[in-house]
C-alpha atoms as a PDB file:
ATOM      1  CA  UNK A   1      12.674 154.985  37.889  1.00  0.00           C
ATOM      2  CA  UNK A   2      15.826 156.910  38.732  1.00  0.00           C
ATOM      3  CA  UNK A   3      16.021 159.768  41.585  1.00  0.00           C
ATOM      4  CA  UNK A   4      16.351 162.061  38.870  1.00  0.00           C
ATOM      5  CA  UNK A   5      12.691 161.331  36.721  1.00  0.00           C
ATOM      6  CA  UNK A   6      14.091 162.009  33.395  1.00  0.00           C
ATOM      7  CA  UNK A   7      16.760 158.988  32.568  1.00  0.00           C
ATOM      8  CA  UNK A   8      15.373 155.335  32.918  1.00  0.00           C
ATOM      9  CA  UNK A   9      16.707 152.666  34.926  1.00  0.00           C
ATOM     10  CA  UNK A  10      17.733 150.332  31.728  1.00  0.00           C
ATOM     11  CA  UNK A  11      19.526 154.085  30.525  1.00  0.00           C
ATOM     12  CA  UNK A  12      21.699 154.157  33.418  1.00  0.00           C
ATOM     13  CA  UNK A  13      22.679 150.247  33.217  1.00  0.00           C
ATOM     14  CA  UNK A  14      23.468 150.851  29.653  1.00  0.00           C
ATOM     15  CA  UNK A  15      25.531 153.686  30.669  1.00  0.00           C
ATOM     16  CA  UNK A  16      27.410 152.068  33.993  1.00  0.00           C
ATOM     17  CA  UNK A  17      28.104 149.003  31.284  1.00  0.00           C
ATOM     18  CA  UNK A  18      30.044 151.878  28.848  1.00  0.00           C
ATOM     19  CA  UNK A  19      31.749 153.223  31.673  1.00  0.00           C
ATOM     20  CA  UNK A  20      33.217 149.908  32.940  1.00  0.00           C
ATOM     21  CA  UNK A  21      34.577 149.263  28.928  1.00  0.00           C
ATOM     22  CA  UNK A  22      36.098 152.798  29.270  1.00  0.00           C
ATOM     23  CA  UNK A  23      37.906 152.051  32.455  1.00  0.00           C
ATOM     24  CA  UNK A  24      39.487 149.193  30.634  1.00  0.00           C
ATOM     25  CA  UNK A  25      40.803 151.089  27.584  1.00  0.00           C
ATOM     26  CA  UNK A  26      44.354 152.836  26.991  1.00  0.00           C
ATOM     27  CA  UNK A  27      42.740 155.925  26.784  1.00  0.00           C
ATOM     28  CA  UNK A  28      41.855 155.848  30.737  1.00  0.00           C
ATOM     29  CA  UNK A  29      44.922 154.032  31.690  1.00  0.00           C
ATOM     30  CA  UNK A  30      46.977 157.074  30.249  1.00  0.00           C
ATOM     31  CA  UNK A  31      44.246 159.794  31.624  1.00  0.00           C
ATOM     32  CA  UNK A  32      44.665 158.250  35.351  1.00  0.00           C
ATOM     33  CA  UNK A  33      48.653 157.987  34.771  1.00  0.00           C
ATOM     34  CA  UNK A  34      48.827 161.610  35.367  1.00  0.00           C
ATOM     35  CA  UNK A  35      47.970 160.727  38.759  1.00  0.00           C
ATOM     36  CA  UNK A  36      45.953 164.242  38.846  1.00  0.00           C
ATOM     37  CA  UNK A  37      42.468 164.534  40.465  1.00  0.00           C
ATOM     38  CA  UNK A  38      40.337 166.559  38.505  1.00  0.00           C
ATOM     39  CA  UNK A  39      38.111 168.507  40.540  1.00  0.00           C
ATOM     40  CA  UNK A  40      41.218 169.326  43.358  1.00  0.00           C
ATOM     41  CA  UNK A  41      44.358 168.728  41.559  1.00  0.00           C
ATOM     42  CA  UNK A  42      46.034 166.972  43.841  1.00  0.00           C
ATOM     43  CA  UNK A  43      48.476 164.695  43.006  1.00  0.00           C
ATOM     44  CA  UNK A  44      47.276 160.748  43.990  1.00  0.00           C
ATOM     45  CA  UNK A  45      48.528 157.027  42.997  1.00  0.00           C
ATOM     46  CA  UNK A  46      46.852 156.553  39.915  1.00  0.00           C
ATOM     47  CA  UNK A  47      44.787 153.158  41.795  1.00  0.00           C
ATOM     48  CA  UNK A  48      43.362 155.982  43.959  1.00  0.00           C
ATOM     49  CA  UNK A  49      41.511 157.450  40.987  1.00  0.00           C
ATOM     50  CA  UNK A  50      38.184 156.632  39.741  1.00  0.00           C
ATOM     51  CA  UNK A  51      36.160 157.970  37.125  1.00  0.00           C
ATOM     52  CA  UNK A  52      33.651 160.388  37.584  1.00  0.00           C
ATOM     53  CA  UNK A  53      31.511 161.815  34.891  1.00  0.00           C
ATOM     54  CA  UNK A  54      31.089 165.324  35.392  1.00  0.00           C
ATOM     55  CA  UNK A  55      27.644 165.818  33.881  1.00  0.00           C
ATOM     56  CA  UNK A  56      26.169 162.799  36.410  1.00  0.00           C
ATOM     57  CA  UNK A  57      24.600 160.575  34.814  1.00  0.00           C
ATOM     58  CA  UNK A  58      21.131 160.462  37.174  1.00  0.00           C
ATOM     59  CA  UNK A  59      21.255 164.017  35.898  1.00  0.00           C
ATOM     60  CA  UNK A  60      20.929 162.885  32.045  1.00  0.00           C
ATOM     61  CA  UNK A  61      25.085 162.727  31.620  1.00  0.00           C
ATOM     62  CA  UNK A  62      26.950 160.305  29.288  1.00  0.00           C
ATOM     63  CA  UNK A  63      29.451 157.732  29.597  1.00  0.00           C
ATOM     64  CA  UNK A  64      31.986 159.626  26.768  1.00  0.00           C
ATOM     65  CA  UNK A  65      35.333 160.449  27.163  1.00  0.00           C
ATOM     66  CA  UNK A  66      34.069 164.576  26.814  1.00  0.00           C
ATOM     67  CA  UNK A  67      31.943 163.640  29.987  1.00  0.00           C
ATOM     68  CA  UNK A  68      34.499 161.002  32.111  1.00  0.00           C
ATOM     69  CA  UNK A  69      37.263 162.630  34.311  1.00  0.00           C
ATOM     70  CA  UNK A  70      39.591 161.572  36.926  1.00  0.00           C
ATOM     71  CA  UNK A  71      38.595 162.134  40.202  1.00  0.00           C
ATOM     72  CA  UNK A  72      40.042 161.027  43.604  1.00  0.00           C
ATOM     73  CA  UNK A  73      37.638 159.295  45.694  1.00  0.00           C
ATOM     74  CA  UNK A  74      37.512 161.967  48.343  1.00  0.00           C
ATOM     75  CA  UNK A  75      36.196 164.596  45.370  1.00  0.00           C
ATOM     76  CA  UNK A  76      34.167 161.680  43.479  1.00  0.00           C
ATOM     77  CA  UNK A  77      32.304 161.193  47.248  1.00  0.00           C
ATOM     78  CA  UNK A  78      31.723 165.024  48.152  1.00  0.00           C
ATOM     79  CA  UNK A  79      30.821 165.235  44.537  1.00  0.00           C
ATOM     80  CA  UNK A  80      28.003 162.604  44.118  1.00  0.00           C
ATOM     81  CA  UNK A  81      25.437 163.696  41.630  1.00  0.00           C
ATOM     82  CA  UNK A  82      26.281 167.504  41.290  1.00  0.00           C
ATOM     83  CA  UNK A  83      26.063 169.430  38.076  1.00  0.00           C
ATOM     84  CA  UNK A  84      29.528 171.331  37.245  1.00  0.00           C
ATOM     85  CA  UNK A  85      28.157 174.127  38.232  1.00  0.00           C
ATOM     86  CA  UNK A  86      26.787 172.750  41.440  1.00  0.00           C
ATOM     87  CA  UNK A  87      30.075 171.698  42.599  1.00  0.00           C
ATOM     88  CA  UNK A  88      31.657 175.098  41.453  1.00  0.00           C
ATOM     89  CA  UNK A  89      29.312 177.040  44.133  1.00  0.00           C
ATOM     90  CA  UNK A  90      29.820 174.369  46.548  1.00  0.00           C
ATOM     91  CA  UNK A  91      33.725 174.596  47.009  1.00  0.00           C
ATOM     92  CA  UNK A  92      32.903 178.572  46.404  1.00  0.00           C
ATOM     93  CA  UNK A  93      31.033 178.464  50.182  1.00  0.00           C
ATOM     94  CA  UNK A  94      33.785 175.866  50.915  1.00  0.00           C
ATOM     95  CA  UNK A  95      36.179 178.705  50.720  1.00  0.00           C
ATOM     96  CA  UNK A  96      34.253 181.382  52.032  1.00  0.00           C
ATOM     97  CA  UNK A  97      33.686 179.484  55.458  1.00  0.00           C
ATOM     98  CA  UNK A  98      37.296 178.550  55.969  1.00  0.00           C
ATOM     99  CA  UNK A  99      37.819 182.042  56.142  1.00  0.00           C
END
């Protein structure tokens, strides 16, 4: 079983197998051409960016285009398995300690 008890081992292979078609279609190639990280909005080389599915999907997320955005690797490793909100509150403390 996963970390997360709920979603199957064979559910996240399925998943990981849809997410490495999606990375091949025109539909990614034109959503990393932007060149735009998702979760920071910098600007990076589009090679730099990897998808990231923003519902994780150890946390019962989706390999869909609704659920798949560009992330820089930088976000995508700080992010790991976070729920949007998760994330949200964690660059929220982020910003309250740099000041």
């Amino acid at each position: 079983m996963s970390l997360f008890n709920d979603v199957s081992e064979e559910q996240l292979r399925r998943e990981r197998q849809k997410a490495r078609e999606l990375r091949r279609s025109q539909w990614w190639r034109n959503r990393i051409a932007q060149g735009v990280c998702h979760y920071c909005g910098r600007s990076v080389s589009p090679a730099e960016l990897t998808l990231d599915h923003a519902v994780p999907l150890v946390r019962g997320g989706r390999t869909s285009k609704g659920n798949c955005v560009a992330a820089c690797k930088e976000c995508n490793s700080q992010k790991q398995s976070l729920l949007p909100t998760e994330w949200d509150a964690y660059l929220e403390r982020l910003d309250r300690d740099e000041l």
